[in-house]
Protein backbone atom coordinates (compact mmCIF):
# COMPACT_ATOMS: atom_id res chain seq x y z
CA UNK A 1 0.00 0.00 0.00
CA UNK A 2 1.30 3.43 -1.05
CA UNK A 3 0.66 6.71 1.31
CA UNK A 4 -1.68 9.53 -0.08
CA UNK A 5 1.02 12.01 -1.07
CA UNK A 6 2.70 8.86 -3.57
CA UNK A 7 -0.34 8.23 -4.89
CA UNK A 8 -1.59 11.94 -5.88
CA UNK A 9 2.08 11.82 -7.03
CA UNK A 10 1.86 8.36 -9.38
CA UNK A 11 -1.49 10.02 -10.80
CA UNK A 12 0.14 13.17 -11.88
CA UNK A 13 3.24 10.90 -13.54
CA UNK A 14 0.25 9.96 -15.52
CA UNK A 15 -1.32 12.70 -16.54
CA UNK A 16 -4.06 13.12 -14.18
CA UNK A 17 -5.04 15.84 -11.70
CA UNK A 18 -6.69 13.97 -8.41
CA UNK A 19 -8.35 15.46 -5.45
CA UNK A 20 -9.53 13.47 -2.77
CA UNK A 21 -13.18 13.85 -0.93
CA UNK A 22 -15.08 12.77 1.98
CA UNK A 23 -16.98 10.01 1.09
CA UNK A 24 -19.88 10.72 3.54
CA UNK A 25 -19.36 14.43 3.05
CA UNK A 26 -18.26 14.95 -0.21
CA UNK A 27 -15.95 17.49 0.64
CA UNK A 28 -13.00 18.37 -1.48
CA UNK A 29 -9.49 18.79 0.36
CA UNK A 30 -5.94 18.81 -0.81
CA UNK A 31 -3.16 17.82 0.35
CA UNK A 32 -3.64 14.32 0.28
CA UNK A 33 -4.52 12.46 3.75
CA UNK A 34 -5.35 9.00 4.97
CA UNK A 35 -8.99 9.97 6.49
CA UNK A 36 -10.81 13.14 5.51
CA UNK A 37 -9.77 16.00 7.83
CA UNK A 38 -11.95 17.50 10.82
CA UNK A 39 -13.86 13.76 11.08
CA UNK A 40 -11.92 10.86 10.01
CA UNK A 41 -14.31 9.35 7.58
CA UNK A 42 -13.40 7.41 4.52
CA UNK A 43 -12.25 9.20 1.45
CA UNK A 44 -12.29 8.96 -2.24
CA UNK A 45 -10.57 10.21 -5.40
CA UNK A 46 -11.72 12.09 -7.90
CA UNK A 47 -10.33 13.21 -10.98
CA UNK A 48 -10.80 17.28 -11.20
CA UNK A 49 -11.23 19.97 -14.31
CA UNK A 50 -8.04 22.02 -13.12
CA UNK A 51 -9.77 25.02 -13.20
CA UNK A 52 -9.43 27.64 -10.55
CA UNK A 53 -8.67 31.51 -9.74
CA UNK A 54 -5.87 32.56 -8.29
CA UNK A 55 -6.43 33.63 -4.12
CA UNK A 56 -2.91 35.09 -3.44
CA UNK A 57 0.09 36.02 -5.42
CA UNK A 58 3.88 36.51 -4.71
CA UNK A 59 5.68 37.94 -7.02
CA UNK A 60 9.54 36.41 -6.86
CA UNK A 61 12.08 38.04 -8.50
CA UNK A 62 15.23 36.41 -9.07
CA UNK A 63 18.37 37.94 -10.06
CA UNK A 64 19.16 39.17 -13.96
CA UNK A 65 18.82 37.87 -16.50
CA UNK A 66 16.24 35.29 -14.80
CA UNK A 67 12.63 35.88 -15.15
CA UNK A 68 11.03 36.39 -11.77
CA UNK A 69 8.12 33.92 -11.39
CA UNK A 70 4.89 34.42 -9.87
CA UNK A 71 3.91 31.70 -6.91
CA UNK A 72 0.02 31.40 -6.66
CA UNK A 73 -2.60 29.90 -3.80
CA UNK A 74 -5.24 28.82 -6.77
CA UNK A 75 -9.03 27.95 -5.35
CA UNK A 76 -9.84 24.49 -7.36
CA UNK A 77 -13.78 24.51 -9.04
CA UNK A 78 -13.84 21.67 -6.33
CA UNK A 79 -12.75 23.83 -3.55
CA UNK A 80 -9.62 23.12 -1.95
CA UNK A 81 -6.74 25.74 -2.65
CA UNK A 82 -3.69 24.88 -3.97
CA UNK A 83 0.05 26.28 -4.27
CA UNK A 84 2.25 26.33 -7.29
CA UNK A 85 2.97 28.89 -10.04
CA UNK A 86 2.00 30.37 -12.99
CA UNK A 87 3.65 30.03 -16.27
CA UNK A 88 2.77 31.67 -19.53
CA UNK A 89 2.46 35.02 -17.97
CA UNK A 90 4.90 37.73 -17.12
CA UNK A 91 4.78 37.45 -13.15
CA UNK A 92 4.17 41.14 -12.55
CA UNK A 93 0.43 40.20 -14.51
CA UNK A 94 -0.93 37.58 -12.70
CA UNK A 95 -3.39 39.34 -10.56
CA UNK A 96 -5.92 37.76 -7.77
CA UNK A 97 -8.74 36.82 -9.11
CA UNK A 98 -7.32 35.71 -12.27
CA UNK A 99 -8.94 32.53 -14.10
CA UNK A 100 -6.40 29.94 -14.33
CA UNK A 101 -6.26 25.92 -15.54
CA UNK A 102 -3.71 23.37 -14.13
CA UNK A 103 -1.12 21.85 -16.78
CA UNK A 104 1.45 18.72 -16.00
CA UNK A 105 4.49 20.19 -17.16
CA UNK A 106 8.28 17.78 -16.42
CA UNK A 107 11.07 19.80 -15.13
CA UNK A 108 13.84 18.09 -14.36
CA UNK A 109 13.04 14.64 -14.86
CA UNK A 110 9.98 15.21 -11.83
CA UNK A 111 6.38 15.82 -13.29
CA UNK A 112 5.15 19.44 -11.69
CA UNK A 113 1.54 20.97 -11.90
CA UNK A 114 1.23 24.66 -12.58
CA UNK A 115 -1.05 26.61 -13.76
CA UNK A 116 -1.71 29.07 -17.07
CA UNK A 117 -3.88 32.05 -17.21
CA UNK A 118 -7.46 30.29 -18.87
């Protein structure tokens, strides 16, 4: 038996965006967990559309001639927030509130999700 965290990871190798939810509940969460948070009940995956809008920004500037990046707390359509960053923007224009979709990009040799303005 693999732990939560491998297993959201295995699914992203393959191309897939999972959340987990409470059975009972159906509540979304993220990160990953063995039992859904505040109760303990059983939880399932679910496979989610990767769209979202962007909650908080830092901007991260990185010095010249390196691009600074923007890191981003996304809200998922299912609910659960989410960090990573935004490519296919300048950083300086990714603004809260922004509609965004997850993409499964590799960067060195480890899959990654980010997200791109929608």
């Amino acid at each position: 038996m693999i732990g939560p965290e491998a297993e959201w990871r295995a699914a992203l190798a393959d191309g897939r965006l999972l959340l987990q939810r409470g059975v009972e509940s159906g509540q979304a969460f993220f990160p990953p967990r063995l039992a859904e948070p505040r109760t303990g009940a059983a939880v399932e995956w679910i496979e989610t559309c990767g769209r979202g809008t962007v909650y908080s920004v830092t901007v991260i500037g990185r010095k010249p001639p390196e691009p600074a990046y923007a890191v981003v707390l996304v809200t998922l359509a299912e609910g659960p927030r989410m960090m990573s960053r935004v490519d296919g923007v300048a950083a300086e224009a990714v603004t809260i509130g922004m509609a965004v979709r997850a993409r499964i990009i590799e960067e060195e040799g480890q899959k990654l999700l980010v997200f791109e303005p929608e």
